[in-house]
PDB file of N, CA and C in Angstrom:
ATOM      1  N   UNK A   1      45.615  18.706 105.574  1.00  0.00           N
ATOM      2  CA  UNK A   1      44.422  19.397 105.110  1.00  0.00           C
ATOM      3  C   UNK A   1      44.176  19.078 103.639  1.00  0.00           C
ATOM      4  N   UNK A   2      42.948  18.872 103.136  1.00  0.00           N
ATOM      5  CA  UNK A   2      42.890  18.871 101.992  1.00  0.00           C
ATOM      6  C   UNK A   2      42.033  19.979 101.145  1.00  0.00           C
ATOM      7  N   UNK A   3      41.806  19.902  99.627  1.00  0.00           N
ATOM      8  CA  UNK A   3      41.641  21.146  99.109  1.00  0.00           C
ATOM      9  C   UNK A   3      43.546  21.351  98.530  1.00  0.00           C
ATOM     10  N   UNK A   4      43.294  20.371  97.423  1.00  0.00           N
ATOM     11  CA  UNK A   4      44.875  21.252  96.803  1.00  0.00           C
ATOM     12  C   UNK A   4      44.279  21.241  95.114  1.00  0.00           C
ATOM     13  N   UNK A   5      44.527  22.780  95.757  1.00  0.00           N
ATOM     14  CA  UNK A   5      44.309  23.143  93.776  1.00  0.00           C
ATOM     15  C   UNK A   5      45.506  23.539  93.043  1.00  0.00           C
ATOM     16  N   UNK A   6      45.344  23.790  91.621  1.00  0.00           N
ATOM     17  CA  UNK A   6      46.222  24.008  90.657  1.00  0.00           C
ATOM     18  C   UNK A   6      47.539  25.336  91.230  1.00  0.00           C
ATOM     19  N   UNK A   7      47.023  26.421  92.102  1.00  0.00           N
ATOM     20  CA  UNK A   7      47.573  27.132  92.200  1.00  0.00           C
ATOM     21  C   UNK A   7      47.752  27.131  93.766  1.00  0.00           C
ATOM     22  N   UNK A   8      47.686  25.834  94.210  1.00  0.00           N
ATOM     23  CA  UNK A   8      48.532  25.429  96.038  1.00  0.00           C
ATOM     24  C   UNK A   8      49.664  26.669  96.461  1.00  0.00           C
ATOM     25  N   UNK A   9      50.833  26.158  95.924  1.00  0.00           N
ATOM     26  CA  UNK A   9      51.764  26.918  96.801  1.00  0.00           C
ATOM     27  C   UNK A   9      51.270  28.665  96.716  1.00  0.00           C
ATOM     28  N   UNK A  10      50.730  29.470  95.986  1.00  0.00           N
ATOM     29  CA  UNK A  10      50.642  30.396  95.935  1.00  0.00           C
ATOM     30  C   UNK A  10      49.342  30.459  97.175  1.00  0.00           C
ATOM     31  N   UNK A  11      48.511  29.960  97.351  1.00  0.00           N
ATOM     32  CA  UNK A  11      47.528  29.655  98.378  1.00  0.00           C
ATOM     33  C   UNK A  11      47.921  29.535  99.676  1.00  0.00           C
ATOM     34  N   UNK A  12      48.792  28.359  99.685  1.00  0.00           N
ATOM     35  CA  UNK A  12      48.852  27.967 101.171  1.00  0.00           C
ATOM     36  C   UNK A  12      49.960  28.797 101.755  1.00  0.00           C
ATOM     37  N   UNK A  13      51.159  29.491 100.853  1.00  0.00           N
ATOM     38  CA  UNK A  13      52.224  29.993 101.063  1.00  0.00           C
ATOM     39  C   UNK A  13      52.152  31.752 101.191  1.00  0.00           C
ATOM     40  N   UNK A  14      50.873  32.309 101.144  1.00  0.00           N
ATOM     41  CA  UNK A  14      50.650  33.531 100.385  1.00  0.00           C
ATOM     42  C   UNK A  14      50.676  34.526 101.843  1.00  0.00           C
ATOM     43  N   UNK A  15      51.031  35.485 101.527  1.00  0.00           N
ATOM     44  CA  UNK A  15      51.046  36.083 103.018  1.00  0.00           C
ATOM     45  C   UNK A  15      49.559  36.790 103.443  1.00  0.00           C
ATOM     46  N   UNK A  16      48.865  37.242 102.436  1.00  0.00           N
ATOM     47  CA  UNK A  16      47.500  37.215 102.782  1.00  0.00           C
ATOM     48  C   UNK A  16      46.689  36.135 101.896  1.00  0.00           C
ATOM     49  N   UNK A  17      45.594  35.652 102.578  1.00  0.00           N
ATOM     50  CA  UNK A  17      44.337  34.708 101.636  1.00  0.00           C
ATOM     51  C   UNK A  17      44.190  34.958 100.158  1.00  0.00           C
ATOM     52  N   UNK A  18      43.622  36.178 100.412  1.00  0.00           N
ATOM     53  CA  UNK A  18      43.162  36.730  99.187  1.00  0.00           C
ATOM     54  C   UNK A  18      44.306  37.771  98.386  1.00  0.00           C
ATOM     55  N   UNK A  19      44.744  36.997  97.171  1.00  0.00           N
ATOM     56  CA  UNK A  19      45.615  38.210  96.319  1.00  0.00           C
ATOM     57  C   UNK A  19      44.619  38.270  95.567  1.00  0.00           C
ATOM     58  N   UNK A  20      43.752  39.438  95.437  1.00  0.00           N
ATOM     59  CA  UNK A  20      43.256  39.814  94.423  1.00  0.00           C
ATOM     60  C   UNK A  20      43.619  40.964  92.876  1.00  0.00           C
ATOM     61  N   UNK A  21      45.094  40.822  93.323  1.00  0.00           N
ATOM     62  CA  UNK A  21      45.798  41.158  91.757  1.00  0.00           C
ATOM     63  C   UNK A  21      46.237  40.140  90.894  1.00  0.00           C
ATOM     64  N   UNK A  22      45.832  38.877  91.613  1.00  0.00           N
ATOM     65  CA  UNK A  22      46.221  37.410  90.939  1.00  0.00           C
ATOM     66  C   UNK A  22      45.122  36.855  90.408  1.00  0.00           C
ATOM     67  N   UNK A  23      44.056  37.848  90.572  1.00  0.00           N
ATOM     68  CA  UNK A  23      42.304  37.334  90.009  1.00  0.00           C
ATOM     69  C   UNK A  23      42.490  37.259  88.667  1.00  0.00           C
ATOM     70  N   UNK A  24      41.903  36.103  88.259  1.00  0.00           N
ATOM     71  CA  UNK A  24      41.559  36.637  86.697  1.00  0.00           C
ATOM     72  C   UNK A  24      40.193  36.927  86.856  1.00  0.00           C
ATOM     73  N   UNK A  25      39.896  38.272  85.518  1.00  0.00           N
ATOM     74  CA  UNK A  25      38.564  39.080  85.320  1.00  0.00           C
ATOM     75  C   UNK A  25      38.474  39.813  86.898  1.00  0.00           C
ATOM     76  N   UNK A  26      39.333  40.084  87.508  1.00  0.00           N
ATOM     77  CA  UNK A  26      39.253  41.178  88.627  1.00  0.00           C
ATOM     78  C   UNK A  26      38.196  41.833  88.648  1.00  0.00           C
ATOM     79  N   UNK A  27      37.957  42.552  87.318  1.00  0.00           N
ATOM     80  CA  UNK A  27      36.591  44.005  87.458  1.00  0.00           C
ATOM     81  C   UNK A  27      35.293  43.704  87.530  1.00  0.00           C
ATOM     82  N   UNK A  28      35.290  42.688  86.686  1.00  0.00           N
ATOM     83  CA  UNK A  28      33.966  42.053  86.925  1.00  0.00           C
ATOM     84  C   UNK A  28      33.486  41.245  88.221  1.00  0.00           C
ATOM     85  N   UNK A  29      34.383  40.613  88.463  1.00  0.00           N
ATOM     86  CA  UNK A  29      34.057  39.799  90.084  1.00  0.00           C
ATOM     87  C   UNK A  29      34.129  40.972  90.589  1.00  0.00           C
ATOM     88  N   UNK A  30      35.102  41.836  90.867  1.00  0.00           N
ATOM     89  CA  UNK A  30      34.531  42.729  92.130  1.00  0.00           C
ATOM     90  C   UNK A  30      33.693  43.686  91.939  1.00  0.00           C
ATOM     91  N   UNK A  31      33.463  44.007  90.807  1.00  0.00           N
ATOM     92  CA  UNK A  31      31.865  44.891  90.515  1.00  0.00           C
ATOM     93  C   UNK A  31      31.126  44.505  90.664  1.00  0.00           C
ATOM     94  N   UNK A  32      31.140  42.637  90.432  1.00  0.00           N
ATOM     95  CA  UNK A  32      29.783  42.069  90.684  1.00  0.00           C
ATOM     96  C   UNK A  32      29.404  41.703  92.298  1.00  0.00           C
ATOM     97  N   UNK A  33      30.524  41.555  93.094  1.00  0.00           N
ATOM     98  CA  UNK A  33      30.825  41.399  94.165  1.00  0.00           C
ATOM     99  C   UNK A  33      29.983  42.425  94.941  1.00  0.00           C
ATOM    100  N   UNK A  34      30.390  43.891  94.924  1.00  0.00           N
ATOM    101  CA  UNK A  34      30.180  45.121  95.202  1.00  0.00           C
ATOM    102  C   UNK A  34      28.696  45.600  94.858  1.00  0.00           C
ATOM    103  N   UNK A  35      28.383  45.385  93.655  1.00  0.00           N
ATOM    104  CA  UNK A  35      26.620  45.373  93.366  1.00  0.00           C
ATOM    105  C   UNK A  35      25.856  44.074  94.383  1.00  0.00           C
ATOM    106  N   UNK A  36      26.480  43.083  94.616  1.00  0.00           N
ATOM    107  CA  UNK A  36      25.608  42.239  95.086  1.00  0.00           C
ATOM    108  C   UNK A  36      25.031  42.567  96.827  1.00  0.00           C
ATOM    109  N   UNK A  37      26.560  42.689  97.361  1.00  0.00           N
ATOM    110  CA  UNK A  37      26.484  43.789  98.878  1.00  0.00           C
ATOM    111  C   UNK A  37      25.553  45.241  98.896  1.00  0.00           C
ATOM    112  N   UNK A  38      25.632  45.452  97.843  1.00  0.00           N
ATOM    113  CA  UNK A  38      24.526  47.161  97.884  1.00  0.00           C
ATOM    114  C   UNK A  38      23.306  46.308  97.804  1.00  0.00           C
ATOM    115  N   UNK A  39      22.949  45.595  96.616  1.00  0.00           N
ATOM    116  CA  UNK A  39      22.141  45.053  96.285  1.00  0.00           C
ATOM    117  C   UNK A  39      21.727  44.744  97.866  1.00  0.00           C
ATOM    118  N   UNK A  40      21.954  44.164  97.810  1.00  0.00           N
ATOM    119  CA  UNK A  40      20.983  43.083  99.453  1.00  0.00           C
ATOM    120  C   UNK A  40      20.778  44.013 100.734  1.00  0.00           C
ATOM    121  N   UNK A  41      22.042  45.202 100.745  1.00  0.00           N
ATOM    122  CA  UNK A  41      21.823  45.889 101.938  1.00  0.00           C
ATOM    123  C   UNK A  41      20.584  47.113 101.258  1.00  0.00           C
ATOM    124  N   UNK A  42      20.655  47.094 100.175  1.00  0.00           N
ATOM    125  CA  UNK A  42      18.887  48.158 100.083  1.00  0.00           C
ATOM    126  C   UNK A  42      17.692  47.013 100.429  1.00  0.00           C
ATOM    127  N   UNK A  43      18.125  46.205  99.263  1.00  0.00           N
ATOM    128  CA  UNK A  43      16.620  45.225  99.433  1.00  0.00           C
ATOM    129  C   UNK A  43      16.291  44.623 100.662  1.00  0.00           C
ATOM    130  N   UNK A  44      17.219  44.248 101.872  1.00  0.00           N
ATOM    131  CA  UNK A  44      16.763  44.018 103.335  1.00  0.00           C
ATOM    132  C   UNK A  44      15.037  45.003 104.238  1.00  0.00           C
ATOM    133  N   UNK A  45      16.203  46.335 104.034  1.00  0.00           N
ATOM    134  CA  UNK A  45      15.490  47.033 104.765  1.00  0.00           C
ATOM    135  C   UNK A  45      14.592  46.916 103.993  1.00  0.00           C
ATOM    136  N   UNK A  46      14.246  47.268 102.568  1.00  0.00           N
ATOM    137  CA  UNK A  46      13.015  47.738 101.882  1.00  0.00           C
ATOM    138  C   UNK A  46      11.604  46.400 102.444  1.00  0.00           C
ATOM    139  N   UNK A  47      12.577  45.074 102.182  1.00  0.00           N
ATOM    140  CA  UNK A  47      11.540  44.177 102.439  1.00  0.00           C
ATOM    141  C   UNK A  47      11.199  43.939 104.058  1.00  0.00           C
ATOM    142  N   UNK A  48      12.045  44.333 104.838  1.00  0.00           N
ATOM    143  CA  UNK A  48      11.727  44.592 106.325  1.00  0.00           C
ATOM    144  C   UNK A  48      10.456  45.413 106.696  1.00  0.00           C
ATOM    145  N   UNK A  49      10.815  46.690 105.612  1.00  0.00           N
ATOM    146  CA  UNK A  49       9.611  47.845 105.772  1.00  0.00           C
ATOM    147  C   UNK A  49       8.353  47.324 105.207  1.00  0.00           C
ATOM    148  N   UNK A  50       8.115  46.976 104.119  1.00  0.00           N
ATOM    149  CA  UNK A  50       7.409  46.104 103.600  1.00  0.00           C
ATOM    150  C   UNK A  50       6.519  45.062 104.385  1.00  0.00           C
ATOM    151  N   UNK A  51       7.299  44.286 104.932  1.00  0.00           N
ATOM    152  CA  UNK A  51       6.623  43.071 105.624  1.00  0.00           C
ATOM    153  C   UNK A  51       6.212  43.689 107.271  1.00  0.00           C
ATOM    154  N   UNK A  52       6.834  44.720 107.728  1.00  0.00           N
ATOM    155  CA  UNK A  52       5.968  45.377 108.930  1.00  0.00           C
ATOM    156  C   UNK A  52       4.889  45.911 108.380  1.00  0.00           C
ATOM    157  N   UNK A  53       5.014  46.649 107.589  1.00  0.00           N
ATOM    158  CA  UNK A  53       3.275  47.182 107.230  1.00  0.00           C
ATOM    159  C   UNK A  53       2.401  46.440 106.982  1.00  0.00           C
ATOM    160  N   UNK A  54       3.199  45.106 106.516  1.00  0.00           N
ATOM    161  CA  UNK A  54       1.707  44.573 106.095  1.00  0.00           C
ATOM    162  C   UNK A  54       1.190  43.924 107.344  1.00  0.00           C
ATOM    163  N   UNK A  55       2.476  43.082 108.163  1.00  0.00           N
ATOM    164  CA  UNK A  55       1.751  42.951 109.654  1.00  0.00           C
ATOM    165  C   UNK A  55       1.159  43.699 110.510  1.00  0.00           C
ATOM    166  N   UNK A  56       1.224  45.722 110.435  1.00  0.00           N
ATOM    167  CA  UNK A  56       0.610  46.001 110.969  1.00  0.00           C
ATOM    168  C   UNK A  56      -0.631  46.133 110.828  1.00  0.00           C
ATOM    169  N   UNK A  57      -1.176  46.428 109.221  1.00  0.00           N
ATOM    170  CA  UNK A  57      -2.458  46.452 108.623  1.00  0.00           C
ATOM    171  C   UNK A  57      -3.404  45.103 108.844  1.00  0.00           C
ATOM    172  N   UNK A  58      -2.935  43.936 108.768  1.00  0.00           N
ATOM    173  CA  UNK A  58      -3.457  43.185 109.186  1.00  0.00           C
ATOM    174  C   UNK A  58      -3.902  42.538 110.512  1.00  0.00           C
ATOM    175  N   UNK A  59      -3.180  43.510 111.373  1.00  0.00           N
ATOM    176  CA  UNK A  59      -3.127  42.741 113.163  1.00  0.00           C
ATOM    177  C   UNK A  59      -4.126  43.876 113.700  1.00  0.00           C
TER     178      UNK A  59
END
């Protein structure tokens, strides 16, 4: 397989994927992480609701 980065054995050897106590800037990636998931799950519906009304007003 390829994909070998600087920090391989901790990767390929790790007992889960993701150590995220091995993140650097942890708070920020996952705050930004966490805003981006809210983010999109409001703005879906809003623009769902949005784009039915306007198809219904117009049909």
């Amino acid at each position: 397989m390829g994909g070998h980065g600087h920090d391989e054995p901790y990767y390929v050897h790790a007992k889960h994927m993701y150590n995220l106590d091995r993140m650097k800037h942890q708070g920020l990636k996952m705050s930004l992480a966490v805003f981006t998931a809210f983010s999109i799950g409001v703005a879906v519906p809003i623009y769902a609701v949005i784009f039915q009304q306007k198809k219904t007003a117009s049909g």
